[in-house]
PDB file of N, CA and C in Angstrom:
ATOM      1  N   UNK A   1      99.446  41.383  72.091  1.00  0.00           N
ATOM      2  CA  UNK A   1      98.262  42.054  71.604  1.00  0.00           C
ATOM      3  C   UNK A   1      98.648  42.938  70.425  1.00  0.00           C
ATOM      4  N   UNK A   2      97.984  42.942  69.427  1.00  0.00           N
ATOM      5  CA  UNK A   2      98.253  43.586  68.361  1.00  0.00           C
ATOM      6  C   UNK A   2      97.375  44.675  67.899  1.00  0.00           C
ATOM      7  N   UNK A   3      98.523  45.517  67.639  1.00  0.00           N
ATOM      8  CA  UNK A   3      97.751  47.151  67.235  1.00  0.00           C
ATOM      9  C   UNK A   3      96.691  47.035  65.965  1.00  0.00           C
ATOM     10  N   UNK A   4      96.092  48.038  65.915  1.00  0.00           N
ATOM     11  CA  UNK A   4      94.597  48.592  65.142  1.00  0.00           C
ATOM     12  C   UNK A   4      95.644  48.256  63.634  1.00  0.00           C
ATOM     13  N   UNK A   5      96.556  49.151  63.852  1.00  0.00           N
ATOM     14  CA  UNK A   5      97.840  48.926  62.394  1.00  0.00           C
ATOM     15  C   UNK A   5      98.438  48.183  61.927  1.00  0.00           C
ATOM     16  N   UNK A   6      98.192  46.786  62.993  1.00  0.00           N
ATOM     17  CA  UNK A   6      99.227  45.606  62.718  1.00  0.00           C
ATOM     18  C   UNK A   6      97.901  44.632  62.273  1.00  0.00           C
ATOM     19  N   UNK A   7      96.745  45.092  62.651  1.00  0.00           N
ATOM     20  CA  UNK A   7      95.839  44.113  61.874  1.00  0.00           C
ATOM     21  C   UNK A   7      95.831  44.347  60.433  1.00  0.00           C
ATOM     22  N   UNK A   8      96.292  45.474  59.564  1.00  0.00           N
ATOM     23  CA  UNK A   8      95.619  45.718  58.449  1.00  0.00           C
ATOM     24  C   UNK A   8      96.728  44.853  57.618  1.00  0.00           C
ATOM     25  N   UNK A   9      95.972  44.719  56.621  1.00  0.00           N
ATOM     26  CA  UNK A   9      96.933  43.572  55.460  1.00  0.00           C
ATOM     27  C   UNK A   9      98.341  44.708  55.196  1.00  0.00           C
ATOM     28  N   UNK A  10      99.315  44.704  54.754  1.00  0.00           N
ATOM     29  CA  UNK A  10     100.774  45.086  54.410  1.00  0.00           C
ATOM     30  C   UNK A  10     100.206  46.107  53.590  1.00  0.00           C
ATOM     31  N   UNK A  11      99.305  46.569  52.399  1.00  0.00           N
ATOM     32  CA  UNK A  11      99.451  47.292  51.690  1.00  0.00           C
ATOM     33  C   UNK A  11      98.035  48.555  52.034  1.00  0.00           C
ATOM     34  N   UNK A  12      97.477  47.991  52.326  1.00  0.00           N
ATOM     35  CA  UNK A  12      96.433  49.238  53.587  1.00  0.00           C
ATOM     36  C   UNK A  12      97.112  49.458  54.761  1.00  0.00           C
ATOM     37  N   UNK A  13      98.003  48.966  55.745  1.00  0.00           N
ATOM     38  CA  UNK A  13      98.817  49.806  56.226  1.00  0.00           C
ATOM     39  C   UNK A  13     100.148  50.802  55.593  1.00  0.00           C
ATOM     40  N   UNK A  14     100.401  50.621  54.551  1.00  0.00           N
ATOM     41  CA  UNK A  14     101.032  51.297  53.457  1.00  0.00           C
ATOM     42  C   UNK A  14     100.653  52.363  52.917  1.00  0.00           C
ATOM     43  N   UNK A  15      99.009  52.554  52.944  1.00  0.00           N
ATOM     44  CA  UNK A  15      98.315  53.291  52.440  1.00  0.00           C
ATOM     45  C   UNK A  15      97.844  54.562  53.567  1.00  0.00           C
ATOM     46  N   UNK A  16      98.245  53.771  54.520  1.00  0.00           N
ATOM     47  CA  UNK A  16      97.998  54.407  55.958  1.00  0.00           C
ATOM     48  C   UNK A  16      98.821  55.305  56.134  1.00  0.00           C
ATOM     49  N   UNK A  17      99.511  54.630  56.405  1.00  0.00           N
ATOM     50  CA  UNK A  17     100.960  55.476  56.641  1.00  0.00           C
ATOM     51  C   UNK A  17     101.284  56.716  55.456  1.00  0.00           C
ATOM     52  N   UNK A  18     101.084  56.100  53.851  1.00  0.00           N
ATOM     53  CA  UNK A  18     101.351  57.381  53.218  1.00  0.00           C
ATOM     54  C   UNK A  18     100.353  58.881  53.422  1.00  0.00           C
ATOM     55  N   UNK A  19      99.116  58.424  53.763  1.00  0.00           N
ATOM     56  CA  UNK A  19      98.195  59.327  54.204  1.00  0.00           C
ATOM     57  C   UNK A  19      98.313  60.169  55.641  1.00  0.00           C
ATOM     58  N   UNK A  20      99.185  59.276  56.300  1.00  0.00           N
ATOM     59  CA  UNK A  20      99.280  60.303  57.818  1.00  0.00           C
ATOM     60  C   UNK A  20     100.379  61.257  56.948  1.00  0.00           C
ATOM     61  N   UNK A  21     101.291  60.668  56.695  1.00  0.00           N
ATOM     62  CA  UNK A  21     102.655  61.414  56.251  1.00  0.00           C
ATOM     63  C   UNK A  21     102.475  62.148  55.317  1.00  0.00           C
ATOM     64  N   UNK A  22     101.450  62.227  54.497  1.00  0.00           N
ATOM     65  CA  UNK A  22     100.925  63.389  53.850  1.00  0.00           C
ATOM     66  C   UNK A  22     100.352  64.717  54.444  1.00  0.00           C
ATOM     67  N   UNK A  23      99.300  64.128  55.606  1.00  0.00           N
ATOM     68  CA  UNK A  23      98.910  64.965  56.366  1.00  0.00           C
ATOM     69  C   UNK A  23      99.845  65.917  57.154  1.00  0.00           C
ATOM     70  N   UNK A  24     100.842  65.146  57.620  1.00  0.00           N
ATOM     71  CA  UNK A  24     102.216  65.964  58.255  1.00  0.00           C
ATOM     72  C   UNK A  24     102.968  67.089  57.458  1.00  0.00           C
ATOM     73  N   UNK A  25     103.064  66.590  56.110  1.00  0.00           N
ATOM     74  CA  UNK A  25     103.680  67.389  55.169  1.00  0.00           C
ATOM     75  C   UNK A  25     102.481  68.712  54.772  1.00  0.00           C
ATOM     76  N   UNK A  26     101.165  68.177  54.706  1.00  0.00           N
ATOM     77  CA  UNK A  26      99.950  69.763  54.644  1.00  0.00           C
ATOM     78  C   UNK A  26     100.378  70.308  55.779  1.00  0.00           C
ATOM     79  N   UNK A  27     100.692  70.110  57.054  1.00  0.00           N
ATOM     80  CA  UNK A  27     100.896  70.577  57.957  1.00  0.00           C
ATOM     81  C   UNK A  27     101.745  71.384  57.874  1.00  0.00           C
ATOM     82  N   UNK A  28     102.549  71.106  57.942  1.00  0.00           N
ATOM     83  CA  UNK A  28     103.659  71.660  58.253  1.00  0.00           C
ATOM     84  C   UNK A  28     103.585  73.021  57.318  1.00  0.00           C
ATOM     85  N   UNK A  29     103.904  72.281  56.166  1.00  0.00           N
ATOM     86  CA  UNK A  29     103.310  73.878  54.964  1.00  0.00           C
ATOM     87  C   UNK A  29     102.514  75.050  55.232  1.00  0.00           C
ATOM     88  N   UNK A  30     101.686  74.512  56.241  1.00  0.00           N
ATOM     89  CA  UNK A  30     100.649  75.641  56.345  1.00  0.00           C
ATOM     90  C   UNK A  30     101.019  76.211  57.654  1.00  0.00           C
ATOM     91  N   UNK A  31     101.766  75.432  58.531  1.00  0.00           N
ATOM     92  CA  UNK A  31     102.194  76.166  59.438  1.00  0.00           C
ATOM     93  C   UNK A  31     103.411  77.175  59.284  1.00  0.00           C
ATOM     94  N   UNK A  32     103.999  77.004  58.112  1.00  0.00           N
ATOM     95  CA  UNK A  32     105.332  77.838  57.290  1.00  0.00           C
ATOM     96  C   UNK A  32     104.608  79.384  56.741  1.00  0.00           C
ATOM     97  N   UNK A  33     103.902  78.814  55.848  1.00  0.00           N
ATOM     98  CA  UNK A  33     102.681  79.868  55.450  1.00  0.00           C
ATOM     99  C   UNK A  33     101.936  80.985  56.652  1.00  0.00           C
ATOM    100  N   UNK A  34     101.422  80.245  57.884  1.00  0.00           N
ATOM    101  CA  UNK A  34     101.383  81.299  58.790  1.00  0.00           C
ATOM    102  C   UNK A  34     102.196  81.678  59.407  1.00  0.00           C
ATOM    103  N   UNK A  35     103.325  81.347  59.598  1.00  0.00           N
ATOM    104  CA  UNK A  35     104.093  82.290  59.786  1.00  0.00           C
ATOM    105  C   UNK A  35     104.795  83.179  59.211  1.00  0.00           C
ATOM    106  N   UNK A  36     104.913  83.105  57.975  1.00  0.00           N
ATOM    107  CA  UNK A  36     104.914  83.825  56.909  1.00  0.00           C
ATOM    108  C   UNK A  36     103.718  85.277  57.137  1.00  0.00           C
ATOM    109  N   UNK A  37     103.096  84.768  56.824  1.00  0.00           N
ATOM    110  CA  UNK A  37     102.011  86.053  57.372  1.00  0.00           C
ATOM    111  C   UNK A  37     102.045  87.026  58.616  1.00  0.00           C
ATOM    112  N   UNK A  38     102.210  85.857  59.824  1.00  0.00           N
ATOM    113  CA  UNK A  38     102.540  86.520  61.145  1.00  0.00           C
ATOM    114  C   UNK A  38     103.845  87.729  61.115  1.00  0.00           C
ATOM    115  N   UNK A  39     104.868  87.149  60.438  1.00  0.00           N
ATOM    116  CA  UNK A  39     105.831  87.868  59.904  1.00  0.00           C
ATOM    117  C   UNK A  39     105.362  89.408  59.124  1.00  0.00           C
ATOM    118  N   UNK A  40     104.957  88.825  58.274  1.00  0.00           N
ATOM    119  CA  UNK A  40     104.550  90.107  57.378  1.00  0.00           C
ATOM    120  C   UNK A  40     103.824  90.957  57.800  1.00  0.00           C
ATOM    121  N   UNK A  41     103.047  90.772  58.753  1.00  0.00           N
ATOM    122  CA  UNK A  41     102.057  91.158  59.952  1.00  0.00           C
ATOM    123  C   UNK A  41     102.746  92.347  60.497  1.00  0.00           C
ATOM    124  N   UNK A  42     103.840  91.602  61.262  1.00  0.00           N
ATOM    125  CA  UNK A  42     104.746  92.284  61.244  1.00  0.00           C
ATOM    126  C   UNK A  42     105.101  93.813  60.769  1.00  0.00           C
ATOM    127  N   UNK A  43     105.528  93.364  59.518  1.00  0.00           N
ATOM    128  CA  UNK A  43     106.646  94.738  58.778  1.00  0.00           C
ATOM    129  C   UNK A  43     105.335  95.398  58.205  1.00  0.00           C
ATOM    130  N   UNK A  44     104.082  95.201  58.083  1.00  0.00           N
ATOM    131  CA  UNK A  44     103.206  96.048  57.896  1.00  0.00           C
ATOM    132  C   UNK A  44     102.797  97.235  58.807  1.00  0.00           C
ATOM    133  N   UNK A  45     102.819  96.468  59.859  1.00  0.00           N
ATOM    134  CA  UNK A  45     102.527  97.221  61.108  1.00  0.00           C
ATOM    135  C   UNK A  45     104.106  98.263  61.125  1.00  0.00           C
ATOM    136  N   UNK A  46     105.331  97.659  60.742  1.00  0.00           N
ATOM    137  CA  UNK A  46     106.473  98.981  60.934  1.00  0.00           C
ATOM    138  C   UNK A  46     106.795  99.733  59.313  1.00  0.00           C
ATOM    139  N   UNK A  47     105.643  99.805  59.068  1.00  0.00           N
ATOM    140  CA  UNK A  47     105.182 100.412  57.263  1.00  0.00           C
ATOM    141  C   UNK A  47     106.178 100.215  56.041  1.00  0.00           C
ATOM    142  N   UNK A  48     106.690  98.892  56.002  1.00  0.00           N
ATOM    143  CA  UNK A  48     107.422  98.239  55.353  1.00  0.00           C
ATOM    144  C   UNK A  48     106.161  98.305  54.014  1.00  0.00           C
ATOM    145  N   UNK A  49     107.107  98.526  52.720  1.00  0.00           N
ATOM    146  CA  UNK A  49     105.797  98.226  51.562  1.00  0.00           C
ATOM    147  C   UNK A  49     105.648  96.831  51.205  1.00  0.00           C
ATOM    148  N   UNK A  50     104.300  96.869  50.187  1.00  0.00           N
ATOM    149  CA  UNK A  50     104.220  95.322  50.430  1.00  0.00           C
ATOM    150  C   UNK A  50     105.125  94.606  49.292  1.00  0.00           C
ATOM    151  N   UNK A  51     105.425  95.628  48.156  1.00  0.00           N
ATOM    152  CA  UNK A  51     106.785  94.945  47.502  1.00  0.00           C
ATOM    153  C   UNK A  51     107.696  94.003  48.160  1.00  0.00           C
ATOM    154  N   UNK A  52     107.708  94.780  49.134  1.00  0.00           N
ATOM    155  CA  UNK A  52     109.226  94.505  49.694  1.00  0.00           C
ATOM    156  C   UNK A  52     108.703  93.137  50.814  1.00  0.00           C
ATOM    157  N   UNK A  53     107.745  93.491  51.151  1.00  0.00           N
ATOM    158  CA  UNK A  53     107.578  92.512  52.293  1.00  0.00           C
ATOM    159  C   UNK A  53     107.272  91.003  51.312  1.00  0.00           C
ATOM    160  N   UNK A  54     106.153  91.208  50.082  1.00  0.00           N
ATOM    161  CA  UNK A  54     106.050  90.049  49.231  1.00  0.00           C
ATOM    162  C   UNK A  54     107.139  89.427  48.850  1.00  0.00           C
ATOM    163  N   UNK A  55     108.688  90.465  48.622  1.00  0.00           N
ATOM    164  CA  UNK A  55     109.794  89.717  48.204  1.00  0.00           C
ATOM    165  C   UNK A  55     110.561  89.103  49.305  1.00  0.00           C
ATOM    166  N   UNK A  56     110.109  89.882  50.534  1.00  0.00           N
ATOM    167  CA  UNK A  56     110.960  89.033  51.575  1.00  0.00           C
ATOM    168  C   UNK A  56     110.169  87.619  51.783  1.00  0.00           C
ATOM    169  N   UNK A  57     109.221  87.477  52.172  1.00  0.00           N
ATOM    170  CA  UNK A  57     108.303  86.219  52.681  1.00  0.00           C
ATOM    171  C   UNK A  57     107.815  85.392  51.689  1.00  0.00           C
ATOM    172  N   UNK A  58     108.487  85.893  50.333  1.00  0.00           N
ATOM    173  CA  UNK A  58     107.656  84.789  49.304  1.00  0.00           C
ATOM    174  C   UNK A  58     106.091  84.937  49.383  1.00  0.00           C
ATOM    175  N   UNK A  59     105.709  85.490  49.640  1.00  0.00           N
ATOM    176  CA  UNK A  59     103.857  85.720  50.120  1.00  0.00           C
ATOM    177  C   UNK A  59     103.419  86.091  48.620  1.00  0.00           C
ATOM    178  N   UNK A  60     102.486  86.121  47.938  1.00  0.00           N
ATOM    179  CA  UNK A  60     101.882  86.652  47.135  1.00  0.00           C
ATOM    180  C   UNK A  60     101.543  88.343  47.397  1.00  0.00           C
ATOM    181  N   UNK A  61     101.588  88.868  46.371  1.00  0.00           N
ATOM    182  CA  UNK A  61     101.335  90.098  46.708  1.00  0.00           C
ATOM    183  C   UNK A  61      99.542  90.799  47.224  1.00  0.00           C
ATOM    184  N   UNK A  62      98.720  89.987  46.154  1.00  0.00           N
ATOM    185  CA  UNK A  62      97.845  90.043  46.582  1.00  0.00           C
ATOM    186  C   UNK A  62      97.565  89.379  48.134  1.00  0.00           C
ATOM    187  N   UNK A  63      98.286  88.626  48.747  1.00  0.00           N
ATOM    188  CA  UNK A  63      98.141  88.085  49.847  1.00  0.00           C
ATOM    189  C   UNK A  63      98.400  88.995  50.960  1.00  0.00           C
ATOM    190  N   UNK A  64      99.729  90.090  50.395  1.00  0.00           N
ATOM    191  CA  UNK A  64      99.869  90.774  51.645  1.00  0.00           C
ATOM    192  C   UNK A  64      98.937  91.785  51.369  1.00  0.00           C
ATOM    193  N   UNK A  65      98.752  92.299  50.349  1.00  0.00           N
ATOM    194  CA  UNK A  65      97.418  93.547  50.136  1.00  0.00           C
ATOM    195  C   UNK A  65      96.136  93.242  50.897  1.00  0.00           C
ATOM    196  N   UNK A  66      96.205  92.114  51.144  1.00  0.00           N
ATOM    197  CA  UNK A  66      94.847  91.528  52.069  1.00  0.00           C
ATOM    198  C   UNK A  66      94.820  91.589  53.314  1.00  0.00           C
ATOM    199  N   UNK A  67      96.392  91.341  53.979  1.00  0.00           N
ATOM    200  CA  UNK A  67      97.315  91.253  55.327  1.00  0.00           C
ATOM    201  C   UNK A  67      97.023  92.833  55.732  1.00  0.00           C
ATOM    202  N   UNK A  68      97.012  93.805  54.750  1.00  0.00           N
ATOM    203  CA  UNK A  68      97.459  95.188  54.672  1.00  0.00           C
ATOM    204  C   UNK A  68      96.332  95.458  55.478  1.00  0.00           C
ATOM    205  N   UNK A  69      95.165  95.172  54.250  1.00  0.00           N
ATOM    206  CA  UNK A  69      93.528  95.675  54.246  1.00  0.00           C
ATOM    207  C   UNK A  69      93.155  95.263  55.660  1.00  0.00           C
ATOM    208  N   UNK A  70      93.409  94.420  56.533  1.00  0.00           N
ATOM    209  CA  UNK A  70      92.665  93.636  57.286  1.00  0.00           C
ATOM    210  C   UNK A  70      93.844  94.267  58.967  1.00  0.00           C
ATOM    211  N   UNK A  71      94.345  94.711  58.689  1.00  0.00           N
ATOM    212  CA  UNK A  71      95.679  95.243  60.129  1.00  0.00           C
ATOM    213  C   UNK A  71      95.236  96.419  60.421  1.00  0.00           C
TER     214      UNK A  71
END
């Protein structure tokens, strides 16, 4: 019996596949990114500035000024 994936012609399952594996790679990124934040979350809360915290986490600065505003 043959899979949903093994019916599609060679180059729409190609197309398939690059699209899940794209999706994995948004993933993942954004799961890096929140934790990034969760982090920074963090050193806000132990009154770390956000200089310092933007240079540790790579975060945008305006990003943690937002992290700041919102804790």
């Amino acid at each position: 019996m043959r899979t949903k994936k093994e019916q599609l012609s060679p180059t729409l399952a190609a197309m398939v596949d690059q699209e899940i594996e794209m999706g994995r790679e948004e993933g993942r990124a954004e799961g890096i990114k929140e934790a990034k934040k969760m982090f920074a979350r963090k050193l806000i809360r132990d009154n770390f500035s956000s200089e310092y915290i933007a240079n540790l986490t790579r975060l945008d600065i305006e990003v943690v000024a937002n992290l700041r505003d919102t804790e």
